[in-house]
PDB file of N, CA and C in Angstrom:
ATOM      1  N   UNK A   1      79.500  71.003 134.436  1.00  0.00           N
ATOM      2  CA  UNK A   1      80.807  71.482 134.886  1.00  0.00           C
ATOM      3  C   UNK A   1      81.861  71.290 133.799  1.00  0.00           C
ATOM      4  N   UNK A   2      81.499  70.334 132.908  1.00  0.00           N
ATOM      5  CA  UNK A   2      83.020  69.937 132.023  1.00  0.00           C
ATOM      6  C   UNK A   2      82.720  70.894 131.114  1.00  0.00           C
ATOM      7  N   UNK A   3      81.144  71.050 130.285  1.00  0.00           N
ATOM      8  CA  UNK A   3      81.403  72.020 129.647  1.00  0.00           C
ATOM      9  C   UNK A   3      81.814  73.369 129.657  1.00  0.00           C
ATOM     10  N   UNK A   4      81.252  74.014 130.882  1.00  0.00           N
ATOM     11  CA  UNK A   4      82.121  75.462 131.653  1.00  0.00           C
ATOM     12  C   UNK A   4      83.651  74.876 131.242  1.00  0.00           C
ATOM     13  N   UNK A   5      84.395  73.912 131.878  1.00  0.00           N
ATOM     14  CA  UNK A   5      85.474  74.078 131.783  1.00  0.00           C
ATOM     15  C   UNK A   5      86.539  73.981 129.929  1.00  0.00           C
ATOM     16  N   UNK A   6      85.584  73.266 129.567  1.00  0.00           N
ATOM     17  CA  UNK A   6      86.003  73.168 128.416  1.00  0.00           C
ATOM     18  C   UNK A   6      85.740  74.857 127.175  1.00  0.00           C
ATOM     19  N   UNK A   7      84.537  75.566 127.649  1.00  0.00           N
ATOM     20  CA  UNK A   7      84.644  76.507 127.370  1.00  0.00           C
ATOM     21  C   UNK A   7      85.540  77.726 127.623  1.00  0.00           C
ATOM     22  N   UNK A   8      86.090  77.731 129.360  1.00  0.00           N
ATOM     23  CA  UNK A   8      86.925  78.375 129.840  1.00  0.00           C
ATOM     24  C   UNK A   8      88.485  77.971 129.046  1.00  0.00           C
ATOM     25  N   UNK A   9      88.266  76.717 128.451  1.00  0.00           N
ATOM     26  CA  UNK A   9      89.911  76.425 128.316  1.00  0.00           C
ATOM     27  C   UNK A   9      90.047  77.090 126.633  1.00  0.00           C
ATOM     28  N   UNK A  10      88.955  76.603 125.986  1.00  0.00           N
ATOM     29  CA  UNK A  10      88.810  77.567 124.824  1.00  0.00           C
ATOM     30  C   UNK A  10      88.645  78.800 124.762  1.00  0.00           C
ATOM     31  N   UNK A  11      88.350  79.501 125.742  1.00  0.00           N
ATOM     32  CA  UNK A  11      88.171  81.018 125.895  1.00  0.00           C
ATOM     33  C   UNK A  11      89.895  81.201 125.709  1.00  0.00           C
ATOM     34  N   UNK A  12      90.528  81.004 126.778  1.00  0.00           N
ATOM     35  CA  UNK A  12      92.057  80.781 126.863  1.00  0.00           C
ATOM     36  C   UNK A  12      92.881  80.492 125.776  1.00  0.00           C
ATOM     37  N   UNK A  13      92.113  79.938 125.220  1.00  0.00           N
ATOM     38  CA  UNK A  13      93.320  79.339 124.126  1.00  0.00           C
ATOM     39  C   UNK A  13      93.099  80.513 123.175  1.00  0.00           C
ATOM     40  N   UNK A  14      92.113  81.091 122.662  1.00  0.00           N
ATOM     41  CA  UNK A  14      91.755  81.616 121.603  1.00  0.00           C
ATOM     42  C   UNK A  14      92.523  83.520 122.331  1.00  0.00           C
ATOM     43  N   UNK A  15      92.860  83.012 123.305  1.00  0.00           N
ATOM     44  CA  UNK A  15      93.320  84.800 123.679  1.00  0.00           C
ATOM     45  C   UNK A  15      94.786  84.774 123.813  1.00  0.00           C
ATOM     46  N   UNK A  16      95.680  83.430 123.577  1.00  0.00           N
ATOM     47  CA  UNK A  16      96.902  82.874 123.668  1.00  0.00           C
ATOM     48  C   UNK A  16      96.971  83.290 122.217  1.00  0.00           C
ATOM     49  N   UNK A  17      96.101  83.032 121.433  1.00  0.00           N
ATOM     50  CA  UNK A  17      96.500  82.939 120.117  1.00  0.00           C
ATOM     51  C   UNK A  17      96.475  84.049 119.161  1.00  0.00           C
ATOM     52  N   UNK A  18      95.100  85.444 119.824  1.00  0.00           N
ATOM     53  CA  UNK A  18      95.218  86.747 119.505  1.00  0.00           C
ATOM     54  C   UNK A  18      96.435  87.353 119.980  1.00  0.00           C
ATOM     55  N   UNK A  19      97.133  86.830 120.934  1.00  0.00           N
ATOM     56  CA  UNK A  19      98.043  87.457 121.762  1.00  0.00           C
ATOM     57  C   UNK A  19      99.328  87.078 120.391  1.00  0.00           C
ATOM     58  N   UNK A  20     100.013  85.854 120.346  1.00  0.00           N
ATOM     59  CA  UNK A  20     100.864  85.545 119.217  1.00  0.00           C
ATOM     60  C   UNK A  20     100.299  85.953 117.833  1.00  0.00           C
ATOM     61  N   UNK A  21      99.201  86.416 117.231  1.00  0.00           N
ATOM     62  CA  UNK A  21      99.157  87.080 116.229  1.00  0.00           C
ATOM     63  C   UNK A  21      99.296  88.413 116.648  1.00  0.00           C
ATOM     64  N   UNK A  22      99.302  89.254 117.548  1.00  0.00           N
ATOM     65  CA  UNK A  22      99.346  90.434 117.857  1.00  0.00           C
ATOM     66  C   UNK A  22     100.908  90.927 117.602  1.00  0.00           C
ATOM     67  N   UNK A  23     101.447  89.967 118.840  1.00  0.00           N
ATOM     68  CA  UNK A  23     103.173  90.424 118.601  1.00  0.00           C
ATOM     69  C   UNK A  23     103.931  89.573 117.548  1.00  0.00           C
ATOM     70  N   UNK A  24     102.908  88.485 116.566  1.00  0.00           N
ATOM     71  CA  UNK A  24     104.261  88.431 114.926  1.00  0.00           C
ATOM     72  C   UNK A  24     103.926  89.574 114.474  1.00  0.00           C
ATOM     73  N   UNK A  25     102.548  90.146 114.159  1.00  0.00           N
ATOM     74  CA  UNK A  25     102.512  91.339 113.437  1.00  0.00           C
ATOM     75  C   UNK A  25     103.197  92.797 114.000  1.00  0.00           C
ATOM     76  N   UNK A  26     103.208  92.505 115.327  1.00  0.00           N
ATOM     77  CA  UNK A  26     103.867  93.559 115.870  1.00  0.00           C
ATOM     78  C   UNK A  26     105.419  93.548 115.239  1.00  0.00           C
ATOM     79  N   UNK A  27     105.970  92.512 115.519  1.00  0.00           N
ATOM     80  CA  UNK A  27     107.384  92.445 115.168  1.00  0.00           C
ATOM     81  C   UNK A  27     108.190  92.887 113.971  1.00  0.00           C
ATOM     82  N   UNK A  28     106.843  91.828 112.783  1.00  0.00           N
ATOM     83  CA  UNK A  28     107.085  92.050 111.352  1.00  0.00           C
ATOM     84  C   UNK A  28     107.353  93.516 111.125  1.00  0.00           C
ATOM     85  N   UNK A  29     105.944  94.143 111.510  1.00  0.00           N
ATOM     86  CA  UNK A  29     106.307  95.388 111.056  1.00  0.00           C
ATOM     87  C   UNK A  29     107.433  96.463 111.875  1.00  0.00           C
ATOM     88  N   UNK A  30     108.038  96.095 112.588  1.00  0.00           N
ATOM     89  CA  UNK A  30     109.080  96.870 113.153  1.00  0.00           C
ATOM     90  C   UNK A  30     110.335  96.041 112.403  1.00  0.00           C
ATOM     91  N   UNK A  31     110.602  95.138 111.852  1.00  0.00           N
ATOM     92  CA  UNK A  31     111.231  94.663 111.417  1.00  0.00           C
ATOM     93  C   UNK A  31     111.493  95.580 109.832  1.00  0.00           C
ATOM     94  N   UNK A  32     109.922  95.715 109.160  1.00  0.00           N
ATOM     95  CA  UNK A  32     110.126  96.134 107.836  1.00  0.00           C
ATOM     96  C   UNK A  32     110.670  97.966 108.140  1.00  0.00           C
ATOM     97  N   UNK A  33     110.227  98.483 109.520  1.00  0.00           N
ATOM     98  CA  UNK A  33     111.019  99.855 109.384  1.00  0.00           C
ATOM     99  C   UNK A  33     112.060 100.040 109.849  1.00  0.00           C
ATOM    100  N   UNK A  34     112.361  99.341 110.485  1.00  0.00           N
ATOM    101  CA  UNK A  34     113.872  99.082 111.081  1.00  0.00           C
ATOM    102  C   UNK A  34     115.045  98.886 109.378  1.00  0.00           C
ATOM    103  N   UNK A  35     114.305  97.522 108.782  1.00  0.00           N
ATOM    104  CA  UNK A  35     115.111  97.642 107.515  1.00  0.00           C
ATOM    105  C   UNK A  35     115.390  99.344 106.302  1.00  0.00           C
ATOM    106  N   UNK A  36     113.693  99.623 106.448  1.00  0.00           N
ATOM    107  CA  UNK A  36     113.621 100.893 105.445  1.00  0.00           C
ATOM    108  C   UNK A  36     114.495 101.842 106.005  1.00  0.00           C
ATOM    109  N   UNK A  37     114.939 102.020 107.845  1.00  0.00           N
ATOM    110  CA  UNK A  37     115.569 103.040 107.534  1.00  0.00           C
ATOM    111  C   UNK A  37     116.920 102.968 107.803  1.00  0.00           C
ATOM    112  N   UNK A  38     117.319 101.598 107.780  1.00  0.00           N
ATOM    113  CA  UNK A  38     118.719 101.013 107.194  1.00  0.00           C
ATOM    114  C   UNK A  38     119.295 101.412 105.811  1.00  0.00           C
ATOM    115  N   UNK A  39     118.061 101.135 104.737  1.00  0.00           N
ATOM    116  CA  UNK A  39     118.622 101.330 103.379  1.00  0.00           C
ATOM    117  C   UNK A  39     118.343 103.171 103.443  1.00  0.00           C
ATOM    118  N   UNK A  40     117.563 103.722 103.981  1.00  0.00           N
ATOM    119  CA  UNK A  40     117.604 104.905 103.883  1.00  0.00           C
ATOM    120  C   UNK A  40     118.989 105.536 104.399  1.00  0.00           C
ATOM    121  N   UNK A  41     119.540 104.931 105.292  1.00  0.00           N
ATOM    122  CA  UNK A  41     120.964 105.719 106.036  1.00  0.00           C
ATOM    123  C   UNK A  41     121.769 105.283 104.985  1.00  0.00           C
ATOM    124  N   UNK A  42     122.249 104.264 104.395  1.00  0.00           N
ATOM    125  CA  UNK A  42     123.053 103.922 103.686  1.00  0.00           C
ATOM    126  C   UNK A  42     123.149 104.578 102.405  1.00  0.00           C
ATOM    127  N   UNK A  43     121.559 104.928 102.050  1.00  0.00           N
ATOM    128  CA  UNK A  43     121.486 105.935 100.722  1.00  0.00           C
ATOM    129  C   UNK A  43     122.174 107.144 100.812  1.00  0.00           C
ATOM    130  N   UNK A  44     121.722 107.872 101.812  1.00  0.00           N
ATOM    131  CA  UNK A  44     122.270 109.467 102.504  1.00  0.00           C
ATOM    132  C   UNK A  44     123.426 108.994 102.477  1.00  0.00           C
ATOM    133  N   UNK A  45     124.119 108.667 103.570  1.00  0.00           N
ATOM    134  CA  UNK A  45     125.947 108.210 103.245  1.00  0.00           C
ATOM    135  C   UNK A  45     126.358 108.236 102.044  1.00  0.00           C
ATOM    136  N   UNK A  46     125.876 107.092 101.247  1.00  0.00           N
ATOM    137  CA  UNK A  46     126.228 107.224  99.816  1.00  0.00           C
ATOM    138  C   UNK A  46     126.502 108.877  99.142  1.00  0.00           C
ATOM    139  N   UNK A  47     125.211 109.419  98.813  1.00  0.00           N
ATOM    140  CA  UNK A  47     125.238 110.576  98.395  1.00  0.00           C
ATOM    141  C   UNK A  47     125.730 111.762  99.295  1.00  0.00           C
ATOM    142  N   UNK A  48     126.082 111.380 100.384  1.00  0.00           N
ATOM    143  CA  UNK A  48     126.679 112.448 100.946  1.00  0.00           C
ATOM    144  C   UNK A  48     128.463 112.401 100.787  1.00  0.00           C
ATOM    145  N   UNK A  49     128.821 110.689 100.811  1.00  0.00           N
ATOM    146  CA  UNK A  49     129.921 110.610 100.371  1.00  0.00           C
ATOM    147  C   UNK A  49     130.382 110.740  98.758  1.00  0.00           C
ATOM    148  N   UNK A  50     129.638 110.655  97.806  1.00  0.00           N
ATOM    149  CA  UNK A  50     129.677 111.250  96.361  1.00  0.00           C
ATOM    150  C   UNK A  50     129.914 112.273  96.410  1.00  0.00           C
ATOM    151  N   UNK A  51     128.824 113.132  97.044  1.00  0.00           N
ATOM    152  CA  UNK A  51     128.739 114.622  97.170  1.00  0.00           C
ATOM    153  C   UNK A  51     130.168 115.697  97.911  1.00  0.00           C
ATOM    154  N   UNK A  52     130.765 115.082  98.332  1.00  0.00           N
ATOM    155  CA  UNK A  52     131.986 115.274  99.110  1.00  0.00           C
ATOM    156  C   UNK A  52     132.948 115.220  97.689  1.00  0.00           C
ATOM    157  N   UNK A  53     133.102 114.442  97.066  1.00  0.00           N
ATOM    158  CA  UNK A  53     134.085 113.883  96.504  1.00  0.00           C
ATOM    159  C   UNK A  53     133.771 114.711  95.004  1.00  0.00           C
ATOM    160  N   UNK A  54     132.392 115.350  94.975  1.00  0.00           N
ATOM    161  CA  UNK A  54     132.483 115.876  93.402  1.00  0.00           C
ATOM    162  C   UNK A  54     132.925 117.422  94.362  1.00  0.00           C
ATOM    163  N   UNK A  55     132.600 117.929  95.463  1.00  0.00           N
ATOM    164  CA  UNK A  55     133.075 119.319  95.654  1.00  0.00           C
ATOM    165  C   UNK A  55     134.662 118.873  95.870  1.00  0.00           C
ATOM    166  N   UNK A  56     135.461 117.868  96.258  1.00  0.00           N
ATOM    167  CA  UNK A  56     136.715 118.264  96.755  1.00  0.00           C
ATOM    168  C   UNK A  56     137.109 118.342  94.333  1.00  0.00           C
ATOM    169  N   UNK A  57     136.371 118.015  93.635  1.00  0.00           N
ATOM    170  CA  UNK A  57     136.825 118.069  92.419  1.00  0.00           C
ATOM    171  C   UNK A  57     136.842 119.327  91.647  1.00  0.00           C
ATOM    172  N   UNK A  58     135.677 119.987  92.395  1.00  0.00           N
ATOM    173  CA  UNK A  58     134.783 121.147  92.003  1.00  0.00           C
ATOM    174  C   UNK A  58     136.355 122.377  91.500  1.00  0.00           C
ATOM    175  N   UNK A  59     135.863 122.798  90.491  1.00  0.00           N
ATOM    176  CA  UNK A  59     136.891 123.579  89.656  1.00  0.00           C
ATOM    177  C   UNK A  59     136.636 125.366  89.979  1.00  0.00           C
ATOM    178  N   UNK A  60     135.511 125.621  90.204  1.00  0.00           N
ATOM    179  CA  UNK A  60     135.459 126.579  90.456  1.00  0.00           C
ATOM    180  C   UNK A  60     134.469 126.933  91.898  1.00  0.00           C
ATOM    181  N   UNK A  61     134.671 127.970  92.081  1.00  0.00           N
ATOM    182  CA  UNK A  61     133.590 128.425  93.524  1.00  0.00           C
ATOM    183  C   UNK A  61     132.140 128.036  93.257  1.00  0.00           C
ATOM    184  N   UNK A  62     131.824 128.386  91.948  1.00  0.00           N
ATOM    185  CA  UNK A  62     130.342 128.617  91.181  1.00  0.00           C
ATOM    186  C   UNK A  62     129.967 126.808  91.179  1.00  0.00           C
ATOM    187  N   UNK A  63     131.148 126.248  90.547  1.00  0.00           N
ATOM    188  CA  UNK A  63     130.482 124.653  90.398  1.00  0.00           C
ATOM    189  C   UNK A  63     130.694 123.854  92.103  1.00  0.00           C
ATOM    190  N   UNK A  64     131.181 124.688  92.929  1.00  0.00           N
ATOM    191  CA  UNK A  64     130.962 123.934  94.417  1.00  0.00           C
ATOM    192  C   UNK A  64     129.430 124.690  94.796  1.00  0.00           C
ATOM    193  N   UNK A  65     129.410 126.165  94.323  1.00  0.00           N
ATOM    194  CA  UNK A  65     128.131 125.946  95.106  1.00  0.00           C
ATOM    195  C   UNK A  65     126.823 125.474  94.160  1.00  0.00           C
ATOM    196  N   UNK A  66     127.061 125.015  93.134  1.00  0.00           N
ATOM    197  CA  UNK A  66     126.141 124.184  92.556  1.00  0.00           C
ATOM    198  C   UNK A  66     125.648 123.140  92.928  1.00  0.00           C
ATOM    199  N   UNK A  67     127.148 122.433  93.178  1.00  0.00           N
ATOM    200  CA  UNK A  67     126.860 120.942  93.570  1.00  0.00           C
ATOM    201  C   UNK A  67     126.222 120.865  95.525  1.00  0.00           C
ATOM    202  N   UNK A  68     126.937 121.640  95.870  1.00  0.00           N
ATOM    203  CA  UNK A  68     125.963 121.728  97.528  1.00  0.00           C
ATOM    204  C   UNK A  68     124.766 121.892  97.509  1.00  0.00           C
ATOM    205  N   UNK A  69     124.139 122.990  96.430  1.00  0.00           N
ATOM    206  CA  UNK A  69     122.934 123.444  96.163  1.00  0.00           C
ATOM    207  C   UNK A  69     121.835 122.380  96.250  1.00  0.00           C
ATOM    208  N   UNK A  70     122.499 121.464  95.122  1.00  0.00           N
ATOM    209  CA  UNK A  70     122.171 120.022  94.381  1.00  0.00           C
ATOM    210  C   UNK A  70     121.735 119.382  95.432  1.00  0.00           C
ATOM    211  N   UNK A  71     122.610 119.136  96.094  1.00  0.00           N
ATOM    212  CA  UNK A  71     122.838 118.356  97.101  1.00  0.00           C
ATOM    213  C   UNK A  71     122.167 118.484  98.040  1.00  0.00           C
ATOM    214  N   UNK A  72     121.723 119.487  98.756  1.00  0.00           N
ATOM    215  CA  UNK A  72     120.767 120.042  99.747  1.00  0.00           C
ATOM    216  C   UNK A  72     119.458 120.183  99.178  1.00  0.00           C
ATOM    217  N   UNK A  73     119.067 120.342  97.763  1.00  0.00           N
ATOM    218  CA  UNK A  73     117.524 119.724  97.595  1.00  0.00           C
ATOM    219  C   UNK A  73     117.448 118.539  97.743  1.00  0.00           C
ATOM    220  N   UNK A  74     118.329 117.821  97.095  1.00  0.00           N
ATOM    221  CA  UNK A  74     118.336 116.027  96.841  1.00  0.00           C
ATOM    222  C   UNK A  74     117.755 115.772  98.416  1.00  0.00           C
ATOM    223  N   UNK A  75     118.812 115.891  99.494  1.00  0.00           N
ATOM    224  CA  UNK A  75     118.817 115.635 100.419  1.00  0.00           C
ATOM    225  C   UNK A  75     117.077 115.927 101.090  1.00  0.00           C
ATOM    226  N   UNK A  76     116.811 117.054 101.099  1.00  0.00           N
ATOM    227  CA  UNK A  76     115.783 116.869 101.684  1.00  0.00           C
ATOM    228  C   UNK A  76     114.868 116.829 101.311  1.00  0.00           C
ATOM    229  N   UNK A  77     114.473 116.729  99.817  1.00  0.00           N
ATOM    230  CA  UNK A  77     113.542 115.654  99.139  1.00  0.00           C
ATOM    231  C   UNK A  77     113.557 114.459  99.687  1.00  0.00           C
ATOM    232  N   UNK A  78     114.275 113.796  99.795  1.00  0.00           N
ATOM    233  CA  UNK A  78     114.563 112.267 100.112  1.00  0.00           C
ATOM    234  C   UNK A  78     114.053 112.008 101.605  1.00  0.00           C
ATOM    235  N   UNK A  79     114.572 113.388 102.299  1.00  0.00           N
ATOM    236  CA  UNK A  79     113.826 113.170 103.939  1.00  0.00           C
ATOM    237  C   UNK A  79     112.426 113.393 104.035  1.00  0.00           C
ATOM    238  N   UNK A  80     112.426 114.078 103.025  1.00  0.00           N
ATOM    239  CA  UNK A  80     110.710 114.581 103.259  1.00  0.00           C
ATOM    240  C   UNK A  80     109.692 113.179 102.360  1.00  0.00           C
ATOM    241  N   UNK A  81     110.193 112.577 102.075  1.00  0.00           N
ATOM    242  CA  UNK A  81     110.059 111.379 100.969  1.00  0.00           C
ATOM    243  C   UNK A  81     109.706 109.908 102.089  1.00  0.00           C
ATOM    244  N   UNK A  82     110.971 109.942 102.761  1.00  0.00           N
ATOM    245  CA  UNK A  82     111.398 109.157 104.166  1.00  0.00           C
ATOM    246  C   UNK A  82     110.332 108.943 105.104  1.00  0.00           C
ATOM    247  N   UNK A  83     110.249 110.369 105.218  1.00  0.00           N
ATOM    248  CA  UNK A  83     109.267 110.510 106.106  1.00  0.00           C
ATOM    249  C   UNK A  83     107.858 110.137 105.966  1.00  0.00           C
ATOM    250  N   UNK A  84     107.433 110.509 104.632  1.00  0.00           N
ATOM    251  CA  UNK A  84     106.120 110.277 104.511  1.00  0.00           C
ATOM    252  C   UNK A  84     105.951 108.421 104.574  1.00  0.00           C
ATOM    253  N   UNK A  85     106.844 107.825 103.798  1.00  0.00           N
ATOM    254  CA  UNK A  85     106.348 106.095 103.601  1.00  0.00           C
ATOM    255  C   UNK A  85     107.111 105.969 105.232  1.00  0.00           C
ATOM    256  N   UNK A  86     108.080 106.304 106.027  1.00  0.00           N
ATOM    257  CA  UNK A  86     107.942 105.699 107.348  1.00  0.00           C
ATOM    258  C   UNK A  86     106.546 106.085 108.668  1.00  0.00           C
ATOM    259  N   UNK A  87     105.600 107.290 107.928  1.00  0.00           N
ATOM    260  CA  UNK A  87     104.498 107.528 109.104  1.00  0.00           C
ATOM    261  C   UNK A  87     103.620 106.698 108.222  1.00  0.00           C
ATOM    262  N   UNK A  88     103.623 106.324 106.586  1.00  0.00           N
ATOM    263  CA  UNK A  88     102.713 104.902 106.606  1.00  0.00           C
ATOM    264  C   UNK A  88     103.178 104.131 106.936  1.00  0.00           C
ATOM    265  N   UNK A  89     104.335 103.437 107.150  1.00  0.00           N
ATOM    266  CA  UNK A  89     104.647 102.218 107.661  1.00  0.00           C
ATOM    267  C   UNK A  89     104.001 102.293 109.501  1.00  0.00           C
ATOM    268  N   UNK A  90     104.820 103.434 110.195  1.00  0.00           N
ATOM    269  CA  UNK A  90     103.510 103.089 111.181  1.00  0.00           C
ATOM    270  C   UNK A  90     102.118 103.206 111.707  1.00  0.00           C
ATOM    271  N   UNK A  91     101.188 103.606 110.066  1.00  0.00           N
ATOM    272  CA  UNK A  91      99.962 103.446 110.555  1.00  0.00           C
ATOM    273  C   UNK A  91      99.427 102.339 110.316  1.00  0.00           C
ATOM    274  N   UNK A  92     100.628 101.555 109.017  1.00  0.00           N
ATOM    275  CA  UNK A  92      99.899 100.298 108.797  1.00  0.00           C
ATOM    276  C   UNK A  92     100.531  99.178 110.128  1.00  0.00           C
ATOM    277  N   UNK A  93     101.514  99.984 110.608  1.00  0.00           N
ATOM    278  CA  UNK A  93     101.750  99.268 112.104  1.00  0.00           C
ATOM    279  C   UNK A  93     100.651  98.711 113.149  1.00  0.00           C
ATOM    280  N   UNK A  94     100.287 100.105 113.329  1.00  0.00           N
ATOM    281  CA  UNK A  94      99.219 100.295 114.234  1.00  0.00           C
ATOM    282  C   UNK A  94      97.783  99.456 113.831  1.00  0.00           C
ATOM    283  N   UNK A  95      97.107 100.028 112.805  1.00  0.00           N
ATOM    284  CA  UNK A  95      96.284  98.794 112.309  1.00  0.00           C
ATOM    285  C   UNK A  95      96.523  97.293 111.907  1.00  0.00           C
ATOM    286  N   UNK A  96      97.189  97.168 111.940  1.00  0.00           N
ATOM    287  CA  UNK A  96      97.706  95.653 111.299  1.00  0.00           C
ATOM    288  C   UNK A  96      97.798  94.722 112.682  1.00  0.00           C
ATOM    289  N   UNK A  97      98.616  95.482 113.878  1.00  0.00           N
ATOM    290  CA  UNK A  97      98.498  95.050 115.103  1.00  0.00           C
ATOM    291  C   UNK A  97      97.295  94.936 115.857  1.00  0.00           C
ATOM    292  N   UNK A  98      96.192  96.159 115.260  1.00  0.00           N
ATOM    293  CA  UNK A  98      94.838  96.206 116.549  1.00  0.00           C
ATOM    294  C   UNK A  98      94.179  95.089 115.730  1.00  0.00           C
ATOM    295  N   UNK A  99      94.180  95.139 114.634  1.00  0.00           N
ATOM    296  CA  UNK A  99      93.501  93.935 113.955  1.00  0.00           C
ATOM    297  C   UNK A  99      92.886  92.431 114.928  1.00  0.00           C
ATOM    298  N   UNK A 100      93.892  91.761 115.131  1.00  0.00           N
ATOM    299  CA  UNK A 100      93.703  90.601 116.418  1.00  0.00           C
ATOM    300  C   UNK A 100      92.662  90.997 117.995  1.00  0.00           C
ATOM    301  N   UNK A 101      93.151  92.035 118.060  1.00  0.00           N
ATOM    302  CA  UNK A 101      92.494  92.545 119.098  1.00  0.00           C
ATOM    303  C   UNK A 101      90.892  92.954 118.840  1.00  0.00           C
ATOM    304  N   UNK A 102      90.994  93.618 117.870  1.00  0.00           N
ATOM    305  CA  UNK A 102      89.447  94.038 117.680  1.00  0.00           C
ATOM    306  C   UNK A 102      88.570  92.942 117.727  1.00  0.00           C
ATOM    307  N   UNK A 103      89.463  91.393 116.431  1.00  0.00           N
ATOM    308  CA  UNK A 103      88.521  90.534 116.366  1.00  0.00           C
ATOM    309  C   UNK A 103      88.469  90.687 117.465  1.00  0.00           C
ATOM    310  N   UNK A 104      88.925  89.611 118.606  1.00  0.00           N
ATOM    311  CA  UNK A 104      88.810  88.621 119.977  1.00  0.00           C
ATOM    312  C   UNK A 104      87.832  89.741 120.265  1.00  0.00           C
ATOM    313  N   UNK A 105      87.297  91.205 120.381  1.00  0.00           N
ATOM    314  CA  UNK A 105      86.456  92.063 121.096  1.00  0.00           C
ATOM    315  C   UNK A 105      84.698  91.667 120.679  1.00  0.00           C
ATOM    316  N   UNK A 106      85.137  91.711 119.064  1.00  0.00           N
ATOM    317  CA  UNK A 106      84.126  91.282 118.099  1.00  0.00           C
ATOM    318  C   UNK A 106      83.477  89.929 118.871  1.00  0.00           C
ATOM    319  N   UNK A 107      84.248  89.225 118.706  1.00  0.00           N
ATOM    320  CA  UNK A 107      83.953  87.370 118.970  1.00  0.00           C
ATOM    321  C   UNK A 107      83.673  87.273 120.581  1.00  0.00           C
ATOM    322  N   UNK A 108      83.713  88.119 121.393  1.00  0.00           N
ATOM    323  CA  UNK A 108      83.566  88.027 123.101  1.00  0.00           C
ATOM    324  C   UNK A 108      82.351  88.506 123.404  1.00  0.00           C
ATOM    325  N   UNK A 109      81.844  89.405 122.160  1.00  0.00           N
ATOM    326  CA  UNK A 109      80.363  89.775 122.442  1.00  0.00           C
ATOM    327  C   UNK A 109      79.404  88.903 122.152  1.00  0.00           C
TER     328      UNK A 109
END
């Protein structure tokens, strides 16, 4: 009987503990895209507030629509850029989190 129970309490413990590696890694990584697309908004602002400030300078029609031109590749280079390292950030989400889980599946068989 003690050993059943002592096995049951280790069964327990070891699924307490996949469970807290599950949600730090969960967290971390919502943490690291939460930051990336902090510095990403702040970048856009930036260059959108530059970009404002060279057309209110802009001397002729030709050098405003240059600089918008400019400005609208930049721009969505950068989103299309964005985009790609934030759908790796959540695949390494997703794996990084099942990780814990798979073991404990591994180790129960």
């Amino acid at each position: 009987m003690i050993n059943n129970f002592q096995d049951f309490q280790k069964f327990g413990q070891t699924n307490v503990d996949t469970a807290v590696k599950f949600f730090g890694e969960w967290n971390k990584s919502w943490q690291a895209i939460a930051a990336e697309m902090t510095d990403y908004s702040k970048r856009a602002f930036e260059d959108g507030t530059a970009t404002f400030e060279k057309l209110a300078g802009a001397k002729s029609l030709e050098q405003a629509f240059e600089i918008q031109s400019s400005f609208a590749k930049r721009a969505y280079e950068d989103y299309v850029a964005q985009l790609t390292k934030i759908g790796g950030m959540y695949t390494n989400l997703a794996k990084d989190a099942y990780k814990p889980v798979e073991k404990a599946f591994q180790n129960g068989r």
